[in-house]
N, C-alpha and C. Protein backbone atom coordinates (compact mmCIF):
# COMPACT_ATOMS: atom_id res chain seq x y z
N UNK A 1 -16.50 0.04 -7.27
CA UNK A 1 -16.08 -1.17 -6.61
C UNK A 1 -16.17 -0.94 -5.11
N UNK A 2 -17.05 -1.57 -4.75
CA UNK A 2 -17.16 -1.67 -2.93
C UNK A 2 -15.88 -2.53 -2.12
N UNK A 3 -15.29 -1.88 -1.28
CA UNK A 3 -14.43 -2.08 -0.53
C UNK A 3 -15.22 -3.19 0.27
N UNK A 4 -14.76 -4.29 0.69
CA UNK A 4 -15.27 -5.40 1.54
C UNK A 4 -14.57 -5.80 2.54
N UNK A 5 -14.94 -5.81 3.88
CA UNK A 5 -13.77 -5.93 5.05
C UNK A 5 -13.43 -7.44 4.79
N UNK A 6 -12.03 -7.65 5.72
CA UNK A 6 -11.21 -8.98 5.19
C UNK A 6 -12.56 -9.84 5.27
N UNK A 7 -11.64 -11.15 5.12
CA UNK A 7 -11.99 -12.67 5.12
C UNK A 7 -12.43 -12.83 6.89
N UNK A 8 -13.56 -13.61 7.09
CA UNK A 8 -13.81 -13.24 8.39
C UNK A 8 -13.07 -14.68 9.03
N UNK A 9 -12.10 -15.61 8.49
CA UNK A 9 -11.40 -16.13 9.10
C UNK A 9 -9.67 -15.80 9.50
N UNK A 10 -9.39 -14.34 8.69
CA UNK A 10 -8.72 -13.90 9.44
C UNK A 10 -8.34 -13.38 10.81
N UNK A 11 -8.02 -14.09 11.69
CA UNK A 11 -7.45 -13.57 13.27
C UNK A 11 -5.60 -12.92 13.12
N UNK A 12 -6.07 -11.77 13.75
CA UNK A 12 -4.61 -11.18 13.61
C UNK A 12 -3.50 -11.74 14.68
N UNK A 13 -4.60 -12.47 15.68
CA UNK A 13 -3.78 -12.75 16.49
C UNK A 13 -2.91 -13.76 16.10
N UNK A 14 -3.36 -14.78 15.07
CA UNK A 14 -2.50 -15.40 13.85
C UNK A 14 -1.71 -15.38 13.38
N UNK A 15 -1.69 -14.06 13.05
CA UNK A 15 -0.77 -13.68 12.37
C UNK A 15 0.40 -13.41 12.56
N UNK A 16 1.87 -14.28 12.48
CA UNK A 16 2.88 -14.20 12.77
C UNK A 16 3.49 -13.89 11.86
N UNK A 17 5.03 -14.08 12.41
CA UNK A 17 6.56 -13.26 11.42
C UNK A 17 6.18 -13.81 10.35
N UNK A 18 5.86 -15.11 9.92
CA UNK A 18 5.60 -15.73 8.54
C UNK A 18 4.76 -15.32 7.82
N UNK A 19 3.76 -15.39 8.48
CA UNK A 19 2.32 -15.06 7.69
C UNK A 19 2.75 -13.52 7.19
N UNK A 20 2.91 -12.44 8.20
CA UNK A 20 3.72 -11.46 7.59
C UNK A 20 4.00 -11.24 6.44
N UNK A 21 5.44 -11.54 6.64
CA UNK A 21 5.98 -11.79 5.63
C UNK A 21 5.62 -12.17 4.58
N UNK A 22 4.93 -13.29 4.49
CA UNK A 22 4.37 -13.87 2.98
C UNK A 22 3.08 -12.59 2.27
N UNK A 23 2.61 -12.31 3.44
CA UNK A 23 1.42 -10.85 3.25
C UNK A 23 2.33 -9.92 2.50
N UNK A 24 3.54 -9.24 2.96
CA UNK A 24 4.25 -8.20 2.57
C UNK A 24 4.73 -8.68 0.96
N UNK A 25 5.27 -9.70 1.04
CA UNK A 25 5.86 -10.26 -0.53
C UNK A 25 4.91 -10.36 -1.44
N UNK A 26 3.81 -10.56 -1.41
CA UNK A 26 2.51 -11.04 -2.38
C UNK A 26 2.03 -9.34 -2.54
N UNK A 27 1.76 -9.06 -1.27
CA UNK A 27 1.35 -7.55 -1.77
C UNK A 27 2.53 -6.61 -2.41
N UNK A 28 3.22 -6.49 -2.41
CA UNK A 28 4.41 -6.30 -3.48
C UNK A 28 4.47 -6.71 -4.58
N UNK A 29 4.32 -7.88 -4.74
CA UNK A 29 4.20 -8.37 -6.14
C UNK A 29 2.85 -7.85 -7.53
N UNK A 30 2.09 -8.09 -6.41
CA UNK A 30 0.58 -7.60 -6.86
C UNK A 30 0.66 -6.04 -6.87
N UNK A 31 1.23 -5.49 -6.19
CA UNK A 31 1.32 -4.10 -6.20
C UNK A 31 1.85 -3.70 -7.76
N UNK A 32 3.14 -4.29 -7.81
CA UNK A 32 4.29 -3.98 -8.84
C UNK A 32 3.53 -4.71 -10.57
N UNK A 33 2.80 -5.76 -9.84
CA UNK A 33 2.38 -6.58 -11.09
C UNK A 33 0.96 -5.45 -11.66
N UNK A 34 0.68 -4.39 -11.17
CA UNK A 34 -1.08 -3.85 -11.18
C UNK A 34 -1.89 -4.69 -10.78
N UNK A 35 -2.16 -4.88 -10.06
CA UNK A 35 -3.25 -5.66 -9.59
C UNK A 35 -3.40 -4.90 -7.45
N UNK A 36 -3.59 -3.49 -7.93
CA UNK A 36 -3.79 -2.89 -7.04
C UNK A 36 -5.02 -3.59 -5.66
N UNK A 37 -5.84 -3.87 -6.19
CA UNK A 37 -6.97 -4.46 -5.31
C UNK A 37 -6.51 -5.39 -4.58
N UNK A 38 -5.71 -6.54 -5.11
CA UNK A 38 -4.87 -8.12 -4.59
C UNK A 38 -4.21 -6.83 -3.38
N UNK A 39 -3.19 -6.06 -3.96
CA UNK A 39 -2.21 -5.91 -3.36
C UNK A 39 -2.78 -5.25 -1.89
N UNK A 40 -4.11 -4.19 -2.02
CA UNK A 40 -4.59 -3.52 -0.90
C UNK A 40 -4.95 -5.21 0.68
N UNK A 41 -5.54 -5.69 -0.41
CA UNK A 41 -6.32 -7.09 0.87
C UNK A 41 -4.49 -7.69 1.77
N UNK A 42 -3.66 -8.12 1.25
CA UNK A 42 -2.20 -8.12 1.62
C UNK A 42 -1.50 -7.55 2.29
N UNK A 43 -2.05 -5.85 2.42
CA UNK A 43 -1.39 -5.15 2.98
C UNK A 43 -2.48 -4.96 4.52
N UNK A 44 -3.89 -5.06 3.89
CA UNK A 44 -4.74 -4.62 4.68
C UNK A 44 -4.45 -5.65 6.17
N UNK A 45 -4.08 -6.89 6.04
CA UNK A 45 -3.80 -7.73 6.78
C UNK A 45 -2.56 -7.03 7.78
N UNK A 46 -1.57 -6.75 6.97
CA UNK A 46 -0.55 -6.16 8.02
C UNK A 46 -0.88 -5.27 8.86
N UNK A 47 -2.01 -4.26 7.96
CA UNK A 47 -2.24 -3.46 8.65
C UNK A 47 -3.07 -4.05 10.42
N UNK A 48 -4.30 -5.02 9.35
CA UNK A 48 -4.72 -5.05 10.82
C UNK A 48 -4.57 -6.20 12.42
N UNK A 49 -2.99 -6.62 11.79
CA UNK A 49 -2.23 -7.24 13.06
C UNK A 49 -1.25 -6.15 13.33
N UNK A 50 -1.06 -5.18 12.69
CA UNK A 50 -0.22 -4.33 13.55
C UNK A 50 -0.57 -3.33 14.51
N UNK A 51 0.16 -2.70 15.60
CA UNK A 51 -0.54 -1.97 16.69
C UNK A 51 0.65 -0.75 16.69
N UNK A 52 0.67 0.50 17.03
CA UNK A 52 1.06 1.97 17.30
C UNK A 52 1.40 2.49 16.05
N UNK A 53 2.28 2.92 16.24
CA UNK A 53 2.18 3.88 14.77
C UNK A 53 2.71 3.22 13.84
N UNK A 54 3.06 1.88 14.20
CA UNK A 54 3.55 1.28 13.03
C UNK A 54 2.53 1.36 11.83
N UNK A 55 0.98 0.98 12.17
CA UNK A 55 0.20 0.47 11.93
C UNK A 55 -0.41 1.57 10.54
N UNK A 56 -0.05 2.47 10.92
CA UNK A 56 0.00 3.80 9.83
C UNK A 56 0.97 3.59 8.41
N UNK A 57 2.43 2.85 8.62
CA UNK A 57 2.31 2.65 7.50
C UNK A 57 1.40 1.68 6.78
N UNK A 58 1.05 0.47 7.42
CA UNK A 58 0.77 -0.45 6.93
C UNK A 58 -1.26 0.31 5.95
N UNK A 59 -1.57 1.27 6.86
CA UNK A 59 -2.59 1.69 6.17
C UNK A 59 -2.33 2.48 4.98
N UNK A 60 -0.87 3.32 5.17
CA UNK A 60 -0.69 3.97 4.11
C UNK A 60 -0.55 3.21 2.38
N UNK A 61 0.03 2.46 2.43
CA UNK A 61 0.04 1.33 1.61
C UNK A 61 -1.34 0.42 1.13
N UNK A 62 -2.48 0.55 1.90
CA UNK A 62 -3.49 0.01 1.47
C UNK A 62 -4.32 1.21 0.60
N UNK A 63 -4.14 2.03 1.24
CA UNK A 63 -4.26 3.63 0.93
C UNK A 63 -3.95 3.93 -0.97
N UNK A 64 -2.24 3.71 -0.77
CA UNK A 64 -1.41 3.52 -1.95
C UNK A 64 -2.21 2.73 -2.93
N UNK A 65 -2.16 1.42 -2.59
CA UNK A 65 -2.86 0.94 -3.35
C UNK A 65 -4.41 0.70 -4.16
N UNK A 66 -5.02 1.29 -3.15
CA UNK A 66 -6.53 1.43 -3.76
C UNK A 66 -6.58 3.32 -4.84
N UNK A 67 -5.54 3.80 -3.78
CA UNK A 67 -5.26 5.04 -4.98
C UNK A 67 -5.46 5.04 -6.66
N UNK A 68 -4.19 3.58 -6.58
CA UNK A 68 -3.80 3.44 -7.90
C UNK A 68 -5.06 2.65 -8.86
N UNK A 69 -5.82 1.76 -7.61
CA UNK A 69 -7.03 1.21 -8.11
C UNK A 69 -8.07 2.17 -9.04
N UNK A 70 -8.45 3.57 -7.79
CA UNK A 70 -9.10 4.40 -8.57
C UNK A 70 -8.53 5.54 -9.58
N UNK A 71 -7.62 5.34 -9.95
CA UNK A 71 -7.16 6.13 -11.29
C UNK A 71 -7.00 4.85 -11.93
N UNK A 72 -6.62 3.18 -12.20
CA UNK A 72 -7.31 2.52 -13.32
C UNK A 72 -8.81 2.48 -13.82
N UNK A 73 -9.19 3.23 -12.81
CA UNK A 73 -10.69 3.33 -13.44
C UNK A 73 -10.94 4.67 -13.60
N UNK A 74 -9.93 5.33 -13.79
CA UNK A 74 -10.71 6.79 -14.30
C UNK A 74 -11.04 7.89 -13.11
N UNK A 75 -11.02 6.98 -11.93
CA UNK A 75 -12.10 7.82 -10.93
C UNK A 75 -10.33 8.77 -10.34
N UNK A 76 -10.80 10.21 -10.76
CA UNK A 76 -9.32 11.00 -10.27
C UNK A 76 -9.64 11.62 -8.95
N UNK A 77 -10.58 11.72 -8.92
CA UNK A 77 -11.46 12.49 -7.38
C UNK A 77 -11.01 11.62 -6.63
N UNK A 78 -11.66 10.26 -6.55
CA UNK A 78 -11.00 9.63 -5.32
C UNK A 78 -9.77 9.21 -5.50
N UNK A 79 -9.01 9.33 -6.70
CA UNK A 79 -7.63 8.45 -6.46
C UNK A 79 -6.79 9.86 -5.40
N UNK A 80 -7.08 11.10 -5.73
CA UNK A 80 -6.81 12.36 -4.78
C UNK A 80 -6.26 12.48 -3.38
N UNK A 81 -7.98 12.04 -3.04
CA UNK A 81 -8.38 11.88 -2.00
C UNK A 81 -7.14 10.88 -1.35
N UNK A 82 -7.39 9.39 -1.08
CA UNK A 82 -6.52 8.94 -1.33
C UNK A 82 -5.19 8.79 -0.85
N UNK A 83 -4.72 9.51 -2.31
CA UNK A 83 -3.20 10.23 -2.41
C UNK A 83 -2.82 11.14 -1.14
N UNK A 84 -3.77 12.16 -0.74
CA UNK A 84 -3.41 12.83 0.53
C UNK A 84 -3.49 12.21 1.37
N UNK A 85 -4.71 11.32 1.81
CA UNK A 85 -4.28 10.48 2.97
C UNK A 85 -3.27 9.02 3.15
N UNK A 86 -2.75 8.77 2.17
CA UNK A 86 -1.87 7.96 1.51
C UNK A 86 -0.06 8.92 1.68
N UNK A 87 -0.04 9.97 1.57
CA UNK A 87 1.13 11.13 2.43
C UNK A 87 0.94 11.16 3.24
N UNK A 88 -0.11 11.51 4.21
CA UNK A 88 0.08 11.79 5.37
C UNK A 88 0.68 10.44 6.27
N UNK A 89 0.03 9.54 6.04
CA UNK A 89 0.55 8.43 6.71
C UNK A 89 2.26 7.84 6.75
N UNK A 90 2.31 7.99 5.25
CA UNK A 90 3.73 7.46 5.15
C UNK A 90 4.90 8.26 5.28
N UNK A 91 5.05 9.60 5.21
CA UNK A 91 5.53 10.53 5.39
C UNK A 91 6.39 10.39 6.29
N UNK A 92 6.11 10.02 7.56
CA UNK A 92 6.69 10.33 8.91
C UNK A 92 7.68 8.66 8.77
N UNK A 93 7.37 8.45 7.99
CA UNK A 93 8.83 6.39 7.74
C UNK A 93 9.08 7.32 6.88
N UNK A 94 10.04 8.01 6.39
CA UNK A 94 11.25 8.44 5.26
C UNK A 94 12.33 8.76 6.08
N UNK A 95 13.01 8.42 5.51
CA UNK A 95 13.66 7.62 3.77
C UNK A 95 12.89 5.98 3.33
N UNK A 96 13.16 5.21 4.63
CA UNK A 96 13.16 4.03 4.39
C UNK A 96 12.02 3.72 5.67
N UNK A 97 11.16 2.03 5.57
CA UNK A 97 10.70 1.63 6.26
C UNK A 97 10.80 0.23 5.67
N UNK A 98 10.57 -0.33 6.95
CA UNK A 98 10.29 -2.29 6.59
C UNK A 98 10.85 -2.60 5.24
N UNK A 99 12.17 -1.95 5.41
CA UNK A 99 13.12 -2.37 3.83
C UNK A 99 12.52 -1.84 2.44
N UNK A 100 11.38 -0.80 2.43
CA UNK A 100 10.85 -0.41 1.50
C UNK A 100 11.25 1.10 1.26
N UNK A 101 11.66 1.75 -0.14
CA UNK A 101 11.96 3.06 0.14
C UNK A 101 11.09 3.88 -0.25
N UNK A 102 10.26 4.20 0.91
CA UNK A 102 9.52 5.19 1.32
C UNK A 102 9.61 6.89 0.16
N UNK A 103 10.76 6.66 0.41
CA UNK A 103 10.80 8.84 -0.26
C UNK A 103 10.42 8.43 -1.56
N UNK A 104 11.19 7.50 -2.33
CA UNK A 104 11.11 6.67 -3.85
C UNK A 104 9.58 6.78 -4.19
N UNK A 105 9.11 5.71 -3.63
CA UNK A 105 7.73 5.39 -3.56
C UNK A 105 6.90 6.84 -3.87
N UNK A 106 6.75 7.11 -2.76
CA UNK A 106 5.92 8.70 -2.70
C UNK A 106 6.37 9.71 -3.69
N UNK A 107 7.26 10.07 -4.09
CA UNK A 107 8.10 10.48 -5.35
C UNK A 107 7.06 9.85 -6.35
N UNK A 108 7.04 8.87 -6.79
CA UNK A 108 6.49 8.01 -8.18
C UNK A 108 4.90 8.47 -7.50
N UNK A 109 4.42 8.34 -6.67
CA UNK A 109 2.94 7.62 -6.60
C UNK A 109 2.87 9.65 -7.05
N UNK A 110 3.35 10.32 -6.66
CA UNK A 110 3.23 11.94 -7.11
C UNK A 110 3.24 12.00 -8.64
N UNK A 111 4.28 11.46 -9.14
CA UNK A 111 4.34 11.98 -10.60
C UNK A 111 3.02 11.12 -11.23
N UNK A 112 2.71 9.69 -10.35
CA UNK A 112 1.80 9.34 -11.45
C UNK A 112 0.61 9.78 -11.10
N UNK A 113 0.26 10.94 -10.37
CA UNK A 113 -1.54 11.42 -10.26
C UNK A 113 -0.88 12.24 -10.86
N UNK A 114 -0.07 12.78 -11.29
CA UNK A 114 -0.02 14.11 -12.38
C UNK A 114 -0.33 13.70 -13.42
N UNK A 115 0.78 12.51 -13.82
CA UNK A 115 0.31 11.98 -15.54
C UNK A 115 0.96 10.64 -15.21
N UNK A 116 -1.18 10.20 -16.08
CA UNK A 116 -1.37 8.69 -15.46
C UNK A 116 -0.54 7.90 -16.33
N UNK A 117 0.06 8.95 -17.54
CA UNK A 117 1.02 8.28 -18.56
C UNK A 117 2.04 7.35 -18.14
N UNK A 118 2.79 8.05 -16.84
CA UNK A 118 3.81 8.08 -16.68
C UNK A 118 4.02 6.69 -16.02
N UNK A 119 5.45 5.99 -15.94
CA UNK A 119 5.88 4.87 -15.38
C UNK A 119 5.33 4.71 -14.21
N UNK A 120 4.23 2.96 -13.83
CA UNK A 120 3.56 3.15 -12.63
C UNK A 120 4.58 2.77 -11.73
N UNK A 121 4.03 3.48 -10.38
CA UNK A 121 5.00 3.63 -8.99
C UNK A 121 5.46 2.16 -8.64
N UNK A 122 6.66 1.71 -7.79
CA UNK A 122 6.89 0.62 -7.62
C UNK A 122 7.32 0.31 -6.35
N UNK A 123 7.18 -0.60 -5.67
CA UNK A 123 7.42 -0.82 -4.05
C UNK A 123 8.82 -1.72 -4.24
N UNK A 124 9.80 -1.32 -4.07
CA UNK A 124 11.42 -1.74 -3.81
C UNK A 124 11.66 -1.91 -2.75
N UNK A 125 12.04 -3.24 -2.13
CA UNK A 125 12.67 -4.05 -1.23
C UNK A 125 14.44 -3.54 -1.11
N UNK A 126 14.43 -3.06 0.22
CA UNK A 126 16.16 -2.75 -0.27
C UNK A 126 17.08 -3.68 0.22
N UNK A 127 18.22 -3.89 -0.01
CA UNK A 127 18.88 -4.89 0.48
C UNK A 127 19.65 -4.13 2.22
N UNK A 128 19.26 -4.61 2.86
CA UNK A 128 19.82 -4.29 4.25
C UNK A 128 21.00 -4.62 4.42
């Protein structure tokens, strides 16, 4: 599956608290629902209206999610791959970020490249 850059009527400069927001909730949903691919384009947006290091989580999470893409297809090499650059990014937001718990997350997305058996990882909204 070829990765395709956004929609070319996306402007980030657009992109406000709302739009945000509605990006973060859908890609969550889609995340949590499997539908890893939905959830990467959702996040990919945050990612690319956001600027300094925020902007690292928002890749880590697109990261996350195409991970999980390539272990539904079998492919473990790149879901790996990935996975390490999918830590490195998010690593440095623990415990918590943008109401999401970070350590949780990375915890699960670990046990499930061990065994793809296992309960898939889930993105939790915390209550502030």
């Amino acid at each position: 599956m070829k990765i395709e850059p956004p929609e070319e009527d996306f402007d980030p400069e657009q992109f406000d608290a709302a739009a945000r927001e509605t990006a973060i909730g859908e890609g969550i949903a889609h995340f949590n629902g499997g539908d890893y691919y939905e959830a990467h384009e959702c996040f990919e947006r945050c990612w690319l209206a956001s600027e300094g290091e925020g902007s690292n989580f928002w890749k880590g999470l697109v990261q996350a999610s195409i991970c999980l893409d390539h272990l539904s297809r079998n492919n473990q090499e790149g879901a790996r791959k990935l996975h390490t650059g999918m830590r490195r990014l998010l690593a440095p937001f623990f415990p918590h970020h943008e109401g999401l718990d970070v350590q949780q997350f990375l915890s699960e997305m670990q046990t499930q490249l061990r065994d793809s058996s296992a309960k898939a990882p889930a993105l939790r909204r915390m209550e502030l």
